[in-house]
N, C-alpha and C. Protein backbone atom coordinates (compact mmCIF):
# COMPACT_ATOMS: atom_id res chain seq x y z
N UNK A 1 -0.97 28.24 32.49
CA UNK A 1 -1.74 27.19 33.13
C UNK A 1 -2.02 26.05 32.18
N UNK A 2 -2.38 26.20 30.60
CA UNK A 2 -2.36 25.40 29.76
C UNK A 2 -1.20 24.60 29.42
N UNK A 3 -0.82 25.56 30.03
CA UNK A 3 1.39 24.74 29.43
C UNK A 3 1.29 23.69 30.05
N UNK A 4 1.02 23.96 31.86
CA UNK A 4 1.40 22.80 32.56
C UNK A 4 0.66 22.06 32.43
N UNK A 5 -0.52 21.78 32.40
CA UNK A 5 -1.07 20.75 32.18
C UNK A 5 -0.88 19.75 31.08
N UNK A 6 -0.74 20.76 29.96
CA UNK A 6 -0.13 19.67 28.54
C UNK A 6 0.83 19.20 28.72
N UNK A 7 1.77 19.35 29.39
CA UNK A 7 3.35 18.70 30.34
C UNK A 7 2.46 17.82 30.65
N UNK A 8 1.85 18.01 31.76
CA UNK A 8 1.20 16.59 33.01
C UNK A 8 0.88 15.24 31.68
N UNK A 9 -0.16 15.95 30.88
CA UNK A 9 -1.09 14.95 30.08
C UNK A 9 0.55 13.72 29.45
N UNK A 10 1.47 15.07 28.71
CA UNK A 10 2.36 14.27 27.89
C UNK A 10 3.18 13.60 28.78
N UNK A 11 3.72 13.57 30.26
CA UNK A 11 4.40 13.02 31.02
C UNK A 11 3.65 11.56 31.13
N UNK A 12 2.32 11.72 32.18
CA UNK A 12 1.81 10.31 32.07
C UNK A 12 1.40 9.42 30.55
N UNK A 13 1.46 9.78 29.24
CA UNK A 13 1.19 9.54 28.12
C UNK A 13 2.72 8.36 27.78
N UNK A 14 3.71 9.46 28.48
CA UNK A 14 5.11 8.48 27.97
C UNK A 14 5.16 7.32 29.30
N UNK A 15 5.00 7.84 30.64
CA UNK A 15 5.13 6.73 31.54
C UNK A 15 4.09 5.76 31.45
N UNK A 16 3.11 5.91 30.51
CA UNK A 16 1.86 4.69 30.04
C UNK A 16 2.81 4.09 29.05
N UNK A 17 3.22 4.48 27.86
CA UNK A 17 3.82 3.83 26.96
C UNK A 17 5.44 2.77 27.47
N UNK A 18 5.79 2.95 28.24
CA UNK A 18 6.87 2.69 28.91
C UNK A 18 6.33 1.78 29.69
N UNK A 19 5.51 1.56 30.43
CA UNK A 19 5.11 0.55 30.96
C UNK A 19 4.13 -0.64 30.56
N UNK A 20 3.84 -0.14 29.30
CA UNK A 20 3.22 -1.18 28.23
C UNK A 20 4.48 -1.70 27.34
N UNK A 21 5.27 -1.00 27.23
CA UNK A 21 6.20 -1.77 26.42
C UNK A 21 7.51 -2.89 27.52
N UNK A 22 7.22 -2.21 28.46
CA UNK A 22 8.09 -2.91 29.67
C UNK A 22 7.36 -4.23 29.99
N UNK A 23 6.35 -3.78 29.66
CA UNK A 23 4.59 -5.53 29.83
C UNK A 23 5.15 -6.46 28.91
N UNK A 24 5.24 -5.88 28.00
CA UNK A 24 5.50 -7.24 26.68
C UNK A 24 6.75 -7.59 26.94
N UNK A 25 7.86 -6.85 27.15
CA UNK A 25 9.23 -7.60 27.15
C UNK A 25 8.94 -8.59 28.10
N UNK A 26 8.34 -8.23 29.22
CA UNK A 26 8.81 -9.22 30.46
C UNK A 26 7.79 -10.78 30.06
N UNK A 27 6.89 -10.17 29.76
CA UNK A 27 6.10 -11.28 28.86
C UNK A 27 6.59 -12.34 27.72
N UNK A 28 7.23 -11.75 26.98
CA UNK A 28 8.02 -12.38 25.95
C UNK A 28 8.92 -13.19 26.32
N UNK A 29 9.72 -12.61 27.80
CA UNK A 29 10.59 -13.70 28.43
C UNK A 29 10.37 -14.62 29.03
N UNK A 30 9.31 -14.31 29.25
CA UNK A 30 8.24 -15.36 30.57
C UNK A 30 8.23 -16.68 29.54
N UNK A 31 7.23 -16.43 28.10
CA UNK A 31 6.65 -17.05 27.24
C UNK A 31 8.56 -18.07 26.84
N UNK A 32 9.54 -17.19 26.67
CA UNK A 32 10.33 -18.27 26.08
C UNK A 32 11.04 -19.33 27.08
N UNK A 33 10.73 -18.65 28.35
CA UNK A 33 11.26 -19.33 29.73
C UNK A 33 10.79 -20.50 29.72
N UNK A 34 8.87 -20.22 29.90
CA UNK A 34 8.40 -21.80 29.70
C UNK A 34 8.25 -22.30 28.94
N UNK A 35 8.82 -22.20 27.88
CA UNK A 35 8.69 -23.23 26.36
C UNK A 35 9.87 -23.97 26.90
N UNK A 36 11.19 -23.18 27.06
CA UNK A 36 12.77 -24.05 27.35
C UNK A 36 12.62 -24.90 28.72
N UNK A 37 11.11 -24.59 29.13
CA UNK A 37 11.22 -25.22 30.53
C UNK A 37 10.24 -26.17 30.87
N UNK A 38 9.55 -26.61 29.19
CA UNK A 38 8.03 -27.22 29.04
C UNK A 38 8.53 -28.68 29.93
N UNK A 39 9.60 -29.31 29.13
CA UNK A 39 9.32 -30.50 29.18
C UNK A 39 9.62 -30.88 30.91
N UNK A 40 10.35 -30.10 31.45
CA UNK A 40 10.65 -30.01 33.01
C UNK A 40 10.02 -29.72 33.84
N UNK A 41 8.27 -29.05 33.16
CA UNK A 41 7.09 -28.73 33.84
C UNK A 41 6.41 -30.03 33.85
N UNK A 42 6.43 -30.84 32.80
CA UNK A 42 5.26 -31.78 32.09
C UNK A 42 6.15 -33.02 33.27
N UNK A 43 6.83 -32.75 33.57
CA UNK A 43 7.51 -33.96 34.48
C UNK A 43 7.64 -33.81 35.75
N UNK A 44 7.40 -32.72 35.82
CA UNK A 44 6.84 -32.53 37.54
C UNK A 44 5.21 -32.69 37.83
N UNK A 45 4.63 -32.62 36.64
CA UNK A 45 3.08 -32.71 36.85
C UNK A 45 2.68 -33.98 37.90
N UNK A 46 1.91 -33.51 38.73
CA UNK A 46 1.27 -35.38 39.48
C UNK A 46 -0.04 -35.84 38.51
N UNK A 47 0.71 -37.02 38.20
CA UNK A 47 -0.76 -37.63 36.91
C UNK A 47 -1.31 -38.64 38.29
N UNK A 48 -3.06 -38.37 38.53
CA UNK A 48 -3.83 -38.87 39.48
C UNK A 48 -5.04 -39.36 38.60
N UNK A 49 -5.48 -40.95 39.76
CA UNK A 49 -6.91 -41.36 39.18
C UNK A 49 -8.10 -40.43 39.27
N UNK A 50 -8.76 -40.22 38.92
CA UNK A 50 -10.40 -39.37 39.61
C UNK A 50 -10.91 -40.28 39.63
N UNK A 51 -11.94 -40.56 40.78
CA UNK A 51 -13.08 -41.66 40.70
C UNK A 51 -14.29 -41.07 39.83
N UNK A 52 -14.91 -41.51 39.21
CA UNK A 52 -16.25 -41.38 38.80
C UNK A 52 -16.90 -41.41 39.50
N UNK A 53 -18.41 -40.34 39.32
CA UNK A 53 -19.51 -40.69 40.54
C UNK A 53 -20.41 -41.39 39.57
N UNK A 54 -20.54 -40.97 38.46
CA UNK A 54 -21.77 -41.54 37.47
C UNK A 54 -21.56 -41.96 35.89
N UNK A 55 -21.93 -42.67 35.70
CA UNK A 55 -21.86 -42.54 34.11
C UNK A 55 -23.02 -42.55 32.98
N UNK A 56 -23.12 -42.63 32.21
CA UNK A 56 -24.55 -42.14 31.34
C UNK A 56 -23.75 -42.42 29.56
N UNK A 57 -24.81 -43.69 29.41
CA UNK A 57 -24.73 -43.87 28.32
C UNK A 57 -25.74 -43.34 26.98
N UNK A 58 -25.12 -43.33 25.89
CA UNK A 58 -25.63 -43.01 24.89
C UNK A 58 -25.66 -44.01 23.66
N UNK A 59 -26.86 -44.66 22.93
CA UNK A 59 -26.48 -45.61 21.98
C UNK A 59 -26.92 -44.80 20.74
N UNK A 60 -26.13 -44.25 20.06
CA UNK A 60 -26.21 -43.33 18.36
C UNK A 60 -26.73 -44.29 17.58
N UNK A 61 -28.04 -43.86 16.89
CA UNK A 61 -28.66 -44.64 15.60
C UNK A 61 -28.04 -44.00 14.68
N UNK A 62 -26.92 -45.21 14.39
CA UNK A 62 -25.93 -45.20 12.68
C UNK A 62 -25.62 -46.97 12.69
N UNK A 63 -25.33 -46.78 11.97
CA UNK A 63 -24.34 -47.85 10.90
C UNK A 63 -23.28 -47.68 10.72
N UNK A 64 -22.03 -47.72 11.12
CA UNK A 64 -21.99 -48.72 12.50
C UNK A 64 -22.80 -48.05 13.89
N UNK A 65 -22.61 -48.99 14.59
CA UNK A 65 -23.09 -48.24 15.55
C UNK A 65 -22.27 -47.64 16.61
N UNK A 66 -22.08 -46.36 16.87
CA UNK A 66 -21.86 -46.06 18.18
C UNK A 66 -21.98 -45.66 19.24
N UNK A 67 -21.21 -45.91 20.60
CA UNK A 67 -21.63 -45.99 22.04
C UNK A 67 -21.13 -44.45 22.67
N UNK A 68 -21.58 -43.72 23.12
CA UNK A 68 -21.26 -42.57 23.79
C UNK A 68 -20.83 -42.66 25.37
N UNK A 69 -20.09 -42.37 25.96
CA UNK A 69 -19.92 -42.47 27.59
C UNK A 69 -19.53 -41.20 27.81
N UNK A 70 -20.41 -40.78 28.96
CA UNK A 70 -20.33 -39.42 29.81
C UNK A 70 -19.91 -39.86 31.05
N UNK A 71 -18.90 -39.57 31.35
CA UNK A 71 -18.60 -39.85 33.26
C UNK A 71 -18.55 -38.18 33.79
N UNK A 72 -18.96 -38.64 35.03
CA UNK A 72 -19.31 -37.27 36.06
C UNK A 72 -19.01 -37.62 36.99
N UNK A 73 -18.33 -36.61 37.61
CA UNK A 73 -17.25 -36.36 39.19
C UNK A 73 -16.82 -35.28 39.26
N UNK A 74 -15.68 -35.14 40.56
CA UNK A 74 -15.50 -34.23 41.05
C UNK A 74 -13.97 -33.97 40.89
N UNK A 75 -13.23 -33.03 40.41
CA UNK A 75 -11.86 -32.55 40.54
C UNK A 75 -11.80 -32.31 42.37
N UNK A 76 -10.73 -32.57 42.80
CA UNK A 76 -10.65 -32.53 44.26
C UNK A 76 -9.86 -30.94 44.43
N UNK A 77 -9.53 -30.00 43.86
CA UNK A 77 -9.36 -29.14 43.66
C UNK A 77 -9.12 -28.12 42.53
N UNK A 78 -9.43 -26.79 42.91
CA UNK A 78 -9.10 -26.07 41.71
C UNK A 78 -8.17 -25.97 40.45
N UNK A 79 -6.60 -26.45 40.86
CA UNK A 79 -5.78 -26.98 39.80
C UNK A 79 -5.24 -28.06 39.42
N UNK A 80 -6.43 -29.04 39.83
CA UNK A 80 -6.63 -30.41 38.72
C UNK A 80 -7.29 -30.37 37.73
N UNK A 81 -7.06 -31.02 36.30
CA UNK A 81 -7.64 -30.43 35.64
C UNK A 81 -7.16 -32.17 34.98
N UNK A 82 -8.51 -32.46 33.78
CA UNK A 82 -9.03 -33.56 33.03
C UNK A 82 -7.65 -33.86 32.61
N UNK A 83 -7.01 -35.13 32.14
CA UNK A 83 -6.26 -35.37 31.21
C UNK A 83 -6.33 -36.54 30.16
N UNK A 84 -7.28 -37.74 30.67
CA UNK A 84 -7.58 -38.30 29.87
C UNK A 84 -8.40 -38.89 30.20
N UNK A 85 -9.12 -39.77 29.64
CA UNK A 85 -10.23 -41.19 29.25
C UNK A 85 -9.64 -42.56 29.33
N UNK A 86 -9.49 -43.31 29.69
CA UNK A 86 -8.38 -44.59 29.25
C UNK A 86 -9.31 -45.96 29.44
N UNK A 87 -9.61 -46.46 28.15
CA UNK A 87 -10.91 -47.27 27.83
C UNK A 87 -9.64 -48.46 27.63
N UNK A 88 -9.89 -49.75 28.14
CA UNK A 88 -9.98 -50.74 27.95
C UNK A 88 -10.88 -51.77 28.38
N UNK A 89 -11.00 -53.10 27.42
CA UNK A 89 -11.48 -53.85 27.14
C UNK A 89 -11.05 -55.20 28.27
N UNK A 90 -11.16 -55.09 29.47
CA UNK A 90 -10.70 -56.35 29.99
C UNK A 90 -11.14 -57.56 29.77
N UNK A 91 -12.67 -57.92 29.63
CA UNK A 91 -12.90 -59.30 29.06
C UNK A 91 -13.33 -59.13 27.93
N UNK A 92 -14.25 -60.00 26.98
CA UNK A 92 -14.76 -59.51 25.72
C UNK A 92 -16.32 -58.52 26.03
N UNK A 93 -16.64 -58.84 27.12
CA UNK A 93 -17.38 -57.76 27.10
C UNK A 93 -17.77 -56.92 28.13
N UNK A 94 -16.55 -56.73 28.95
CA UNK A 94 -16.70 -55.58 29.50
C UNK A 94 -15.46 -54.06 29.16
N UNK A 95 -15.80 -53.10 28.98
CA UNK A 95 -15.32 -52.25 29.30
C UNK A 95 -15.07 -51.21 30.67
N UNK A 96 -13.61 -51.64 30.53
CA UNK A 96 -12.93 -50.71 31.99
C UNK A 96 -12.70 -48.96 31.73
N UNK A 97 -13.27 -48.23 32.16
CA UNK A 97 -12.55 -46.84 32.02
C UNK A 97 -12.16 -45.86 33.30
N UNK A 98 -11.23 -45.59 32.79
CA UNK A 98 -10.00 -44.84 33.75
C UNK A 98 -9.87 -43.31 33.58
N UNK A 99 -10.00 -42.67 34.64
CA UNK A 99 -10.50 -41.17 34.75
C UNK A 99 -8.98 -40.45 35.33
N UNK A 100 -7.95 -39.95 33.97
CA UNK A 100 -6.94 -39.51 34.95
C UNK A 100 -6.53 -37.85 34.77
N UNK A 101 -5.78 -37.20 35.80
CA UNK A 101 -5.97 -35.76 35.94
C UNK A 101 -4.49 -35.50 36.27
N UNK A 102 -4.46 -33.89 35.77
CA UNK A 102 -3.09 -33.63 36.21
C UNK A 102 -2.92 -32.75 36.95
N UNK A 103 -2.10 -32.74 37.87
CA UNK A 103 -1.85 -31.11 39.41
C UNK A 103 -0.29 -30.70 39.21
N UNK A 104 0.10 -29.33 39.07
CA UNK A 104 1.17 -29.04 39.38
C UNK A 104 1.24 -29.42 41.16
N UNK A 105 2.08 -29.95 41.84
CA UNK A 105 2.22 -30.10 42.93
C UNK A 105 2.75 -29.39 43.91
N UNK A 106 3.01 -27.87 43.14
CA UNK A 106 4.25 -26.82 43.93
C UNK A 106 3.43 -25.78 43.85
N UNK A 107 2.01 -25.73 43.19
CA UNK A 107 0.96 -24.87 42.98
C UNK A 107 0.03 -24.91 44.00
N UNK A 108 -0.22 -23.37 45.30
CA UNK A 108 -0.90 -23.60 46.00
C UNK A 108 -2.53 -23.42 45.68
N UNK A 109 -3.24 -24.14 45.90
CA UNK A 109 -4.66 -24.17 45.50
C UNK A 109 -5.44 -24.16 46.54
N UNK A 110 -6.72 -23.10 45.80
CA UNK A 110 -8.01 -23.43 46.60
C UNK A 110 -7.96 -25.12 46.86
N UNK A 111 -8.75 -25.33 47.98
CA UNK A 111 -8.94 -26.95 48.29
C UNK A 111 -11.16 -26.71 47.77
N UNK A 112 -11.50 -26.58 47.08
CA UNK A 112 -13.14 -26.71 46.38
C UNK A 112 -12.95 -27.71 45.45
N UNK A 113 -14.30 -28.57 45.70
CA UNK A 113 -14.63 -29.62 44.83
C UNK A 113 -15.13 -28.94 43.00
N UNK A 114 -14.20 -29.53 42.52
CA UNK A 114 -14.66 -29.46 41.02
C UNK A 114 -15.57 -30.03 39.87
N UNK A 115 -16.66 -29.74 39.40
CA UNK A 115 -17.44 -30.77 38.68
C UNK A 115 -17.15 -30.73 37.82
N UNK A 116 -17.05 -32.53 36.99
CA UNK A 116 -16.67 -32.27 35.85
C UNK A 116 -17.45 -33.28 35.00
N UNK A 117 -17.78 -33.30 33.95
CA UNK A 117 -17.87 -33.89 33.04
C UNK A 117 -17.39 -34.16 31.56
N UNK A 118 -16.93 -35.34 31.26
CA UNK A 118 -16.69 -35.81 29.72
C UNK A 118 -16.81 -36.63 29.35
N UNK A 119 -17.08 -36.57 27.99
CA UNK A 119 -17.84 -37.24 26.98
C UNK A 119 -17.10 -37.58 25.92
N UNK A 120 -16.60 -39.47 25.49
CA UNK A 120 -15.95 -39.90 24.77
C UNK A 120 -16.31 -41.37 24.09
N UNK A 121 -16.27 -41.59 22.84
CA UNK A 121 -16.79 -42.71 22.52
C UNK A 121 -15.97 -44.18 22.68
N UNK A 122 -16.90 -45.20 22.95
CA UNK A 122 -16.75 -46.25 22.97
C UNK A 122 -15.93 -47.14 21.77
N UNK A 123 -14.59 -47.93 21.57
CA UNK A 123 -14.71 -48.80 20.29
C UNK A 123 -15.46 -49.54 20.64
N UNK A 124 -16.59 -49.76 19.85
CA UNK A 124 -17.72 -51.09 19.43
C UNK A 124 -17.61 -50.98 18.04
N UNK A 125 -16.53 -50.88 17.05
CA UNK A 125 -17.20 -51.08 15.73
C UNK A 125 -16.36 -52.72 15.87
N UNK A 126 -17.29 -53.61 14.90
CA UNK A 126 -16.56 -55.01 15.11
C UNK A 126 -16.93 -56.27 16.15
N UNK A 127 -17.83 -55.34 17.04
CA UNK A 127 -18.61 -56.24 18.06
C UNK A 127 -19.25 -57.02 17.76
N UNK A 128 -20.08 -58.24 18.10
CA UNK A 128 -20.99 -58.65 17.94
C UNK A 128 -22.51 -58.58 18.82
N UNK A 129 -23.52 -58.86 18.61
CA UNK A 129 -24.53 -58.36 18.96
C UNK A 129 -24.34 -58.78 20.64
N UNK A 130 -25.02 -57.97 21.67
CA UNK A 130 -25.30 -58.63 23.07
C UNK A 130 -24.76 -57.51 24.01
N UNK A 131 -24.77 -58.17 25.67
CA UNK A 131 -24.76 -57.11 26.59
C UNK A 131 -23.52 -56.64 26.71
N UNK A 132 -22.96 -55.60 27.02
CA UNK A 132 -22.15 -54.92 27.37
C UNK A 132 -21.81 -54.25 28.43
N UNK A 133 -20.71 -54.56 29.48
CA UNK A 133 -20.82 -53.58 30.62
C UNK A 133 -19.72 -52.56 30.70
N UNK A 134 -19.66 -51.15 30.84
CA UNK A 134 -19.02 -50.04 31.45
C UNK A 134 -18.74 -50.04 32.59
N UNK A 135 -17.18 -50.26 32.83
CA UNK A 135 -17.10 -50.03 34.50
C UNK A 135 -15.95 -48.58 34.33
N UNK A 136 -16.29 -48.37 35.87
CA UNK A 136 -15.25 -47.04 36.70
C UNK A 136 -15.49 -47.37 38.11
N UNK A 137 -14.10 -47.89 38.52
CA UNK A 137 -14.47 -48.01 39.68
C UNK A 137 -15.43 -49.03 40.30
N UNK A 138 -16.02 -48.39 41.12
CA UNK A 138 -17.44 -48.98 41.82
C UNK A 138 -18.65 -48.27 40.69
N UNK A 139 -18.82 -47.47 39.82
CA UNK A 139 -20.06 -47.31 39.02
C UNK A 139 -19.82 -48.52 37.51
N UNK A 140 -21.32 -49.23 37.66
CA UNK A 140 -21.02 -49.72 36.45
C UNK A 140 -22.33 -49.65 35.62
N UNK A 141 -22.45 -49.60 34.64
CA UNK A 141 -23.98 -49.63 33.78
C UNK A 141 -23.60 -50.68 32.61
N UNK A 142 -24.80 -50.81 31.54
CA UNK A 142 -24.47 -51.83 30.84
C UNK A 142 -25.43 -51.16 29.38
N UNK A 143 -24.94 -51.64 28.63
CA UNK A 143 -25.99 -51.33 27.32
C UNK A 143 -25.96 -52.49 26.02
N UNK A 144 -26.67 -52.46 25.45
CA UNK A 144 -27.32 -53.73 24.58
C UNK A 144 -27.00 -53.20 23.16
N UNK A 145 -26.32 -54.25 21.47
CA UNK A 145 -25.89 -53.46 20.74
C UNK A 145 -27.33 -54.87 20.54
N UNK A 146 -28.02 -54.42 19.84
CA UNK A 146 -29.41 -55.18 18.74
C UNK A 146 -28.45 -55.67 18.01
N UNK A 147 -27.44 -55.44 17.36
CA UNK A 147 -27.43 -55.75 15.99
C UNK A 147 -25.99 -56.57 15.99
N UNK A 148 -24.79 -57.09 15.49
CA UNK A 148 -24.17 -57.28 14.92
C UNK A 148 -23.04 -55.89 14.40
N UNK A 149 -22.24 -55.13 14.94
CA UNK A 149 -21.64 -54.12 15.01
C UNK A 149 -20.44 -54.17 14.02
N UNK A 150 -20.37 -54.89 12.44
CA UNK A 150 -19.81 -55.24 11.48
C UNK A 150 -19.92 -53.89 10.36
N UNK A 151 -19.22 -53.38 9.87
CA UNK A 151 -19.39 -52.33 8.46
C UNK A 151 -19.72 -53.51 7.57
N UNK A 152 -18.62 -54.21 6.97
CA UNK A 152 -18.93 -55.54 6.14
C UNK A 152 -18.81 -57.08 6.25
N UNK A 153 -18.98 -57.68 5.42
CA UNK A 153 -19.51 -58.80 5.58
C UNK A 153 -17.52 -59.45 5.62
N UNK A 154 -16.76 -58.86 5.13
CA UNK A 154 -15.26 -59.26 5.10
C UNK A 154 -14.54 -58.53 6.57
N UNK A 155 -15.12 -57.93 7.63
CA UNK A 155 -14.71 -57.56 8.41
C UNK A 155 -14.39 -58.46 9.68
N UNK A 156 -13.51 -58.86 10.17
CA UNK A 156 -13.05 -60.31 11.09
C UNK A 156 -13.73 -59.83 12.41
N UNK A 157 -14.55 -60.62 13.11
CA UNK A 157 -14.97 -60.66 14.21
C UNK A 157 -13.86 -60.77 15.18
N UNK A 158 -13.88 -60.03 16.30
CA UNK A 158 -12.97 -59.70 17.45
C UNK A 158 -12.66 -61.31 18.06
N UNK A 159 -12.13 -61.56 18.65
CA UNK A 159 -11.59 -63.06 18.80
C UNK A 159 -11.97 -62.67 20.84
């Protein structure tokens, strides 16, 4: 009666090991599949705007000084996901920023709203003193630099 059972134990012992080692191979192939298949993934991706719902500034006491921006919204589904920030400067003093995301498009997804937030700094080193506006979209806020936003006195003011 002891026999058979030490059979049973050592039978499922090897069909565990066999199927953990059968895990990693298929894994290992998976892993080199999508490396040879990165750049053919990264080009099917859909790169999309997100609107912003809010934004929230931050003014850091340093020398120089810098500006913090938090934007907050919603991913329109589960496998969109952040991809960048894209800050430009359209007049001299406003700043435009651009909220963009990436979806596999062949990936079926929950359809749930996603919250998201991130947080990226402003260039203001080089500014000169006065108002400033942040836009996205339809949200816009504005913030005030006190000072003259120069490291030194040989540093060329923005034109």
């Amino acid at each position: 009666m002891k026999s058979s059972s030490f059979w049973i134990w050592v039978g499922v012992s090897v069909l565990a090991i066999v199927l953990i080692v059968g895990a990693i191979i298929l894994q290992q192939r998976k892993n080199k599949t999508e490396d040879a298949g990165s750049a053919t993934q990264d080009a099917r991706l859909e790169v999309r705007t997100i609107p912003v719902q809010e934004l929230d500034i931050r003014i850091r006491e340093s020398f120089p000084v810098q500006v913090e921006v938090t934007a907050f919204g919603d991913m329109p589904d589960l496998c969109t996901f952040f991809r960048s920030a894209d800050i430009t400067r359209t007049e001299s003093k406003i700043f435009d920023i651009t909220i963009t995301a990436v979806r596999d498009p062949e990936v079926m997804c929950g359809m749930a709203l996603v919250p998201f937030q991130e947080t990226f700094m402003l260039p203001v080193e080089g500014l000169e003193r006065g108002d400033y506006r942040v836009r996205s979209g339809d949200i816009e806020k504005t913030f005030t630099l006190d000072v003259d936003n120069f490291i030194s006195t040989t540093t060329q003011r923005p034109k």
